[in-house]
PDB file of N, CA and C in Angstrom:
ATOM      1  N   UNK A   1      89.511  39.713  78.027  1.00  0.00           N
ATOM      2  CA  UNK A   1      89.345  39.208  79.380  1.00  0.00           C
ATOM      3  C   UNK A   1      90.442  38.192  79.673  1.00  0.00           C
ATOM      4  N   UNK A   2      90.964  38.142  80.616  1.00  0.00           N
ATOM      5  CA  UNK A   2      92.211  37.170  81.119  1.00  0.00           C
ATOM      6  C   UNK A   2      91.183  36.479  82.457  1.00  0.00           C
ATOM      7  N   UNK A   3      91.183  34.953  82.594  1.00  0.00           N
ATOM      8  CA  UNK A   3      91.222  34.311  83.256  1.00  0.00           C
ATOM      9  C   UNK A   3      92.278  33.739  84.392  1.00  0.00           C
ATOM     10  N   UNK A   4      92.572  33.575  85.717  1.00  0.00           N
ATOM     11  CA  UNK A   4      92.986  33.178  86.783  1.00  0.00           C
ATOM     12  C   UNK A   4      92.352  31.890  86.961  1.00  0.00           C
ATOM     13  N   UNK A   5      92.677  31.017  87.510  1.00  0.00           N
ATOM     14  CA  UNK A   5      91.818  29.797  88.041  1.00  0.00           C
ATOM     15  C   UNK A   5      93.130  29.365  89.122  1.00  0.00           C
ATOM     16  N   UNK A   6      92.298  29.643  90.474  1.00  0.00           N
ATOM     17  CA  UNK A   6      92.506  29.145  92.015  1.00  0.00           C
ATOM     18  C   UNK A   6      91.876  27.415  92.582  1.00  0.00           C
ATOM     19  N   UNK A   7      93.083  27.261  93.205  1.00  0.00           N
ATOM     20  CA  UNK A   7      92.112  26.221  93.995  1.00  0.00           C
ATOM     21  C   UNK A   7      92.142  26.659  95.663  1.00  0.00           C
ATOM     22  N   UNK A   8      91.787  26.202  96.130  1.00  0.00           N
ATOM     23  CA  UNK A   8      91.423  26.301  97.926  1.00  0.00           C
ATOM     24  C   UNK A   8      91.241  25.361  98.884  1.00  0.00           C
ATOM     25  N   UNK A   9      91.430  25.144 100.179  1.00  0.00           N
ATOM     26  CA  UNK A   9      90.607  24.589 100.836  1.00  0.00           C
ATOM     27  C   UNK A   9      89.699  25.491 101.870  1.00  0.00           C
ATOM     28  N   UNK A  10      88.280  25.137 102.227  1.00  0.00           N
ATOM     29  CA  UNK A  10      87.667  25.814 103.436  1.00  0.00           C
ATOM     30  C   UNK A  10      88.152  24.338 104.133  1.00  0.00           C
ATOM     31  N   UNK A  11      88.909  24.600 105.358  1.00  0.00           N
ATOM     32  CA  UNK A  11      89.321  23.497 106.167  1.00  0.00           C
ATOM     33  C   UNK A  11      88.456  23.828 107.376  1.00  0.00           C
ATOM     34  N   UNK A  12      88.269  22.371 108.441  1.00  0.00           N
ATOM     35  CA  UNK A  12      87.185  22.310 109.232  1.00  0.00           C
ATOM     36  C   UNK A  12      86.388  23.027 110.041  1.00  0.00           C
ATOM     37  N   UNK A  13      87.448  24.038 110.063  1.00  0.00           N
ATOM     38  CA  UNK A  13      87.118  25.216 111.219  1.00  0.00           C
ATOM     39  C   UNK A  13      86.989  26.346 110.192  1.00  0.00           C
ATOM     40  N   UNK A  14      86.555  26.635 108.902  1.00  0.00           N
ATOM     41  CA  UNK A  14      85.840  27.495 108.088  1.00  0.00           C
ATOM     42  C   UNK A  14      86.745  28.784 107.018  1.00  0.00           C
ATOM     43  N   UNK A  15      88.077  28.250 107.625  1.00  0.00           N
ATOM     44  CA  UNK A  15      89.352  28.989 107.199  1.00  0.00           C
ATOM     45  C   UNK A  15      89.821  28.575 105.852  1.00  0.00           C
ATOM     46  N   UNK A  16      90.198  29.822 104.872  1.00  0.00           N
ATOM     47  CA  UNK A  16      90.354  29.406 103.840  1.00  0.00           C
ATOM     48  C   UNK A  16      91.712  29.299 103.943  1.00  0.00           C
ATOM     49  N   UNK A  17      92.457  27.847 103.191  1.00  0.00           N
ATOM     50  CA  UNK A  17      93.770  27.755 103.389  1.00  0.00           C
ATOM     51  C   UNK A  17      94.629  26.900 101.643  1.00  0.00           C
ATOM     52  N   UNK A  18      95.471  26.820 102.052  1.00  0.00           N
ATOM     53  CA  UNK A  18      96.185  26.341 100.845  1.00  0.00           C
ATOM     54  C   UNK A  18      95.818  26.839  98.901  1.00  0.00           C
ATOM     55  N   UNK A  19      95.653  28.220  99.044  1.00  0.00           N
ATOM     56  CA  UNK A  19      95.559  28.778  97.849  1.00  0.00           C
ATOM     57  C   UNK A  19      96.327  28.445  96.947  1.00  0.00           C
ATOM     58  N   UNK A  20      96.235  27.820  95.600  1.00  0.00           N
ATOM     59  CA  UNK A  20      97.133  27.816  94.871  1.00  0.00           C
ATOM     60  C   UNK A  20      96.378  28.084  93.334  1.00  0.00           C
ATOM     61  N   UNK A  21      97.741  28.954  92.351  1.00  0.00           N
ATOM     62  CA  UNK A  21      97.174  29.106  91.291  1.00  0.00           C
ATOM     63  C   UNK A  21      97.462  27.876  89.833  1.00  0.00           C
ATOM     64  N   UNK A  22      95.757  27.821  89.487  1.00  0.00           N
ATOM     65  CA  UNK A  22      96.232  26.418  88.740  1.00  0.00           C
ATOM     66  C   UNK A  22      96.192  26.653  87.139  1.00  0.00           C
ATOM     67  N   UNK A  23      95.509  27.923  86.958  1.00  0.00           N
ATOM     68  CA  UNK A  23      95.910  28.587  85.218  1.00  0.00           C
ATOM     69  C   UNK A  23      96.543  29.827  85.746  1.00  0.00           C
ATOM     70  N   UNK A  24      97.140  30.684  85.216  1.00  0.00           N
ATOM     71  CA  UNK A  24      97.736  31.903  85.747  1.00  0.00           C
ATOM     72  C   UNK A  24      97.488  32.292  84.258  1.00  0.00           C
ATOM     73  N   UNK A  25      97.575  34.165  84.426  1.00  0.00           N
ATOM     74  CA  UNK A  25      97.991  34.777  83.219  1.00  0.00           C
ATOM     75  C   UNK A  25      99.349  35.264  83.574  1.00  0.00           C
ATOM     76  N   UNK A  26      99.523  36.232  83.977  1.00  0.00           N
ATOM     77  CA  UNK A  26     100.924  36.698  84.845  1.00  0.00           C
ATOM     78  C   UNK A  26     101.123  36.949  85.929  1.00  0.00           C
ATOM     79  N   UNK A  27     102.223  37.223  86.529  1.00  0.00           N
ATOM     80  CA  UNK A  27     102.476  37.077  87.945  1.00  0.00           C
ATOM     81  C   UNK A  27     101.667  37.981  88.922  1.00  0.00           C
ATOM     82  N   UNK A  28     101.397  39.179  87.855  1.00  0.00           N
ATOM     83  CA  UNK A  28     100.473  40.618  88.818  1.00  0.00           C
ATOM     84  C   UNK A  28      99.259  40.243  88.708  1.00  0.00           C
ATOM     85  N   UNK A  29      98.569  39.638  88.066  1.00  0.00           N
ATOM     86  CA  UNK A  29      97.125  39.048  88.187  1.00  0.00           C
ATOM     87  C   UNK A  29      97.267  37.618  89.083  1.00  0.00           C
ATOM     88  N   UNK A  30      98.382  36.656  88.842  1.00  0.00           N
ATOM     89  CA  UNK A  30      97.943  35.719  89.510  1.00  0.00           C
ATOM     90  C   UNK A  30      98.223  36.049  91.170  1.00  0.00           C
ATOM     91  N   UNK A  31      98.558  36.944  91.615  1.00  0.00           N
ATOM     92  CA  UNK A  31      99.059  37.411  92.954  1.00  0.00           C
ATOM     93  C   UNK A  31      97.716  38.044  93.655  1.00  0.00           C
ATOM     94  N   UNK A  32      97.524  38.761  92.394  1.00  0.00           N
ATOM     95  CA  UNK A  32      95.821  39.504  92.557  1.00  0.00           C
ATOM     96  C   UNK A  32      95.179  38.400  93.039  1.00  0.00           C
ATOM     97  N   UNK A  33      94.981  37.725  92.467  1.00  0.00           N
ATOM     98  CA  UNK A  33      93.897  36.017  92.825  1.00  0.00           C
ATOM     99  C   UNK A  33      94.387  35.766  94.230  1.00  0.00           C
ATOM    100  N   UNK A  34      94.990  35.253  94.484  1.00  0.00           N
ATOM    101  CA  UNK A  34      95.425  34.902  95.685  1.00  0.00           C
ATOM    102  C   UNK A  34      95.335  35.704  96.711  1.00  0.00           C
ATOM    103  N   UNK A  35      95.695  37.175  96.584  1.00  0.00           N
ATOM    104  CA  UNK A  35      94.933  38.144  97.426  1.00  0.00           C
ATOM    105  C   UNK A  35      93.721  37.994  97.703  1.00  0.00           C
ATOM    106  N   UNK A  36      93.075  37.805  96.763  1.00  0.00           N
ATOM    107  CA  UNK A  36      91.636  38.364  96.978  1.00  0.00           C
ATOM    108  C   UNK A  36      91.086  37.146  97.789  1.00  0.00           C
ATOM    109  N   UNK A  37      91.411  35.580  97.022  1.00  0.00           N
ATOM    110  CA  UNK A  37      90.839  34.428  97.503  1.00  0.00           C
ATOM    111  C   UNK A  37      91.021  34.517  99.362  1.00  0.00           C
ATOM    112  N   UNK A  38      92.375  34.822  99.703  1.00  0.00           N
ATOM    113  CA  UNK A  38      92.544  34.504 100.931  1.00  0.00           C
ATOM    114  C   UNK A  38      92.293  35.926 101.658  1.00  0.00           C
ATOM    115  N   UNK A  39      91.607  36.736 101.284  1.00  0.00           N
ATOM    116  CA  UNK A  39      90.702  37.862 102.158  1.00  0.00           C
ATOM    117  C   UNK A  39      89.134  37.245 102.098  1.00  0.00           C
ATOM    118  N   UNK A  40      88.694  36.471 101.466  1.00  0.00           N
ATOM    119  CA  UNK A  40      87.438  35.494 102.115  1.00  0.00           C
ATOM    120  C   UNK A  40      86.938  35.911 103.606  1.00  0.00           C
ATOM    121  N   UNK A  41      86.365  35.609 103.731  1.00  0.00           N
ATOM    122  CA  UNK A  41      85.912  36.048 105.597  1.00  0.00           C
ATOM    123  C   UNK A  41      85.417  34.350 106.017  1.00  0.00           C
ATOM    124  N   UNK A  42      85.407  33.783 106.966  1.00  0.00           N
ATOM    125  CA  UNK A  42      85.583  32.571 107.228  1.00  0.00           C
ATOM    126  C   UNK A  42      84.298  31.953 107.099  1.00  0.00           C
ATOM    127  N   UNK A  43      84.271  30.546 106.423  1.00  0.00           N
ATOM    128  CA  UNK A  43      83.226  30.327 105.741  1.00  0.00           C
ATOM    129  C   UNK A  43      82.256  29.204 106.877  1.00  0.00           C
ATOM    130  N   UNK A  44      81.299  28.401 106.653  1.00  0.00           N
ATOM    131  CA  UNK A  44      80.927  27.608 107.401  1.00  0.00           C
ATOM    132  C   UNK A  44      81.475  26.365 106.536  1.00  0.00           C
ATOM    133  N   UNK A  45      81.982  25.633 107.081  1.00  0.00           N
ATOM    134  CA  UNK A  45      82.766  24.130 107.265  1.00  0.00           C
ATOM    135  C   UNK A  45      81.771  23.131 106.403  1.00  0.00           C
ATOM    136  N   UNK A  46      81.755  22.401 105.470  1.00  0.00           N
ATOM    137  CA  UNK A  46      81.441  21.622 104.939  1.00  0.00           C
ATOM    138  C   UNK A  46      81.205  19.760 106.536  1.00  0.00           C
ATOM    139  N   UNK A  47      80.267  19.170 106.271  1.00  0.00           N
ATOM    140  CA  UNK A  47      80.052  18.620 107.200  1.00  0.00           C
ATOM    141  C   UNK A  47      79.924  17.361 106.388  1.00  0.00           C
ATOM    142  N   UNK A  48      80.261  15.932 106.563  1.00  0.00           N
ATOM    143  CA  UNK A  48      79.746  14.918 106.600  1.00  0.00           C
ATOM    144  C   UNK A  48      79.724  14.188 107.518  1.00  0.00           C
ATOM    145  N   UNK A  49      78.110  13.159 107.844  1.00  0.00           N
ATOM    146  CA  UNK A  49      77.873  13.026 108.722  1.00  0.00           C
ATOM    147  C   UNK A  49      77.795  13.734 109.843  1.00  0.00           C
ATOM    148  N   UNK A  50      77.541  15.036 109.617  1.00  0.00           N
ATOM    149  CA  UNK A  50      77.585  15.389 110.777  1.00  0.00           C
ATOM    150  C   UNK A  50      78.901  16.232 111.333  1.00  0.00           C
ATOM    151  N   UNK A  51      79.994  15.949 111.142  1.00  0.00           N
ATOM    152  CA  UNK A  51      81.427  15.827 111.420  1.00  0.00           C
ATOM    153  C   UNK A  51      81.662  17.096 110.282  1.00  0.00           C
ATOM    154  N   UNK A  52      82.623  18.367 110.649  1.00  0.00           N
ATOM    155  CA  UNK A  52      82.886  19.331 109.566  1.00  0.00           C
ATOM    156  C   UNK A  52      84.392  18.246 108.626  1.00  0.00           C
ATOM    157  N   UNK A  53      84.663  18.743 107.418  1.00  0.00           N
ATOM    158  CA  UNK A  53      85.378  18.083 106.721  1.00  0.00           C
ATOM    159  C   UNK A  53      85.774  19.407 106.014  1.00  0.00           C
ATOM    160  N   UNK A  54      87.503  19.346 105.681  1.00  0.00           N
ATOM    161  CA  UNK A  54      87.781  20.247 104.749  1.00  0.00           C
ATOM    162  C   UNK A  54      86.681  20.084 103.553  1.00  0.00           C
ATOM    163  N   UNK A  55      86.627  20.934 102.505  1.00  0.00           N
ATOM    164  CA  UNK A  55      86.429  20.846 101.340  1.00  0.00           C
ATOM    165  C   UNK A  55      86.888  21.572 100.415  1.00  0.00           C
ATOM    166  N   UNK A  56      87.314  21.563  99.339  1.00  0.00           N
ATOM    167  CA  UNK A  56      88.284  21.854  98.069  1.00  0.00           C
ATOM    168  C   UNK A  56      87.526  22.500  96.581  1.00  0.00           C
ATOM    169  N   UNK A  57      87.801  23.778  96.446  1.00  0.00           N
ATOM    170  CA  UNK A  57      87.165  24.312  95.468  1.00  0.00           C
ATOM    171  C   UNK A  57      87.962  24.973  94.575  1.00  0.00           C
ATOM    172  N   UNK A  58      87.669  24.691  93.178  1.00  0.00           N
ATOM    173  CA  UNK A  58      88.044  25.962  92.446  1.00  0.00           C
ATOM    174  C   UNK A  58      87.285  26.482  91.832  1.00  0.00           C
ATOM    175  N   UNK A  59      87.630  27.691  91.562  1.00  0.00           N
ATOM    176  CA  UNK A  59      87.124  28.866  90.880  1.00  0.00           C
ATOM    177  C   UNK A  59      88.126  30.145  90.375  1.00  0.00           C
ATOM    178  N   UNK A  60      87.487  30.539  88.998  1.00  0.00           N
ATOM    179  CA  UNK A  60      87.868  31.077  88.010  1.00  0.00           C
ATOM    180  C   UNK A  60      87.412  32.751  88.498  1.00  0.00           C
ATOM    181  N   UNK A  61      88.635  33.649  88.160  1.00  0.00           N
ATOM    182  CA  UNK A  61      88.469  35.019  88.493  1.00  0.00           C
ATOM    183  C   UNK A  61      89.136  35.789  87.297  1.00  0.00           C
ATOM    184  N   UNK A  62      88.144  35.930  86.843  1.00  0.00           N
ATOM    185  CA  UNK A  62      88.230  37.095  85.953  1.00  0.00           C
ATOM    186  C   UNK A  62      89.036  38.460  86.219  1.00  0.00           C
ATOM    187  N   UNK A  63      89.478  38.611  84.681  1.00  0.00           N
ATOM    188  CA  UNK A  63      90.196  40.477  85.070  1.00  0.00           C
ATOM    189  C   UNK A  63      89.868  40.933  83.862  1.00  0.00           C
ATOM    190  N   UNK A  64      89.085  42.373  83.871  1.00  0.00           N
ATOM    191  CA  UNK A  64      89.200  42.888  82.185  1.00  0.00           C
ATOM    192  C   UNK A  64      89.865  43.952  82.156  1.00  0.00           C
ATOM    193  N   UNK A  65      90.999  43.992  81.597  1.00  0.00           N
ATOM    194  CA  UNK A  65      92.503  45.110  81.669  1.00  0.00           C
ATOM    195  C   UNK A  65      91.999  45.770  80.319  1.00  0.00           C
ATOM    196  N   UNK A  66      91.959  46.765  80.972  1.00  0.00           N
ATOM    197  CA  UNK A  66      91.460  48.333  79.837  1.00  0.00           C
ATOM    198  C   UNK A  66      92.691  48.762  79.008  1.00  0.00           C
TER     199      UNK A  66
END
């Protein structure tokens, strides 16, 4: 299994933006990641107070190459 690890923002208006890869295996998987992250469909906005606020995630995407 090869691991990817992305970071993101969902920024205020629910759009995923600023993808970047922060473990990579190689360039054709880490491209894969980034594809996939930024085909997301637009998320609901993280809120404090009330008020939407970017918010910043990562997550790990698996590949199991046969």
């Amino acid at each position: 299994k090869e691991e990817v690890v992305v970071s993101f923002i969902i920024d205020t208006a629910g759009y995923v933006t600023n993808v970047n890869v922060l473990r990579g295996v190689n360039p054709k998987y880490d491209l894969e990641a980034i594809r996939v992250i930024e085909m997301l469909p637009r998320w609901t906005p993280g809120k404090v107070n009330g008020k939407p606020v970017n918010v910043s995630f990562v997550y790990p995407i698996e590949f199991n190459p046969q």
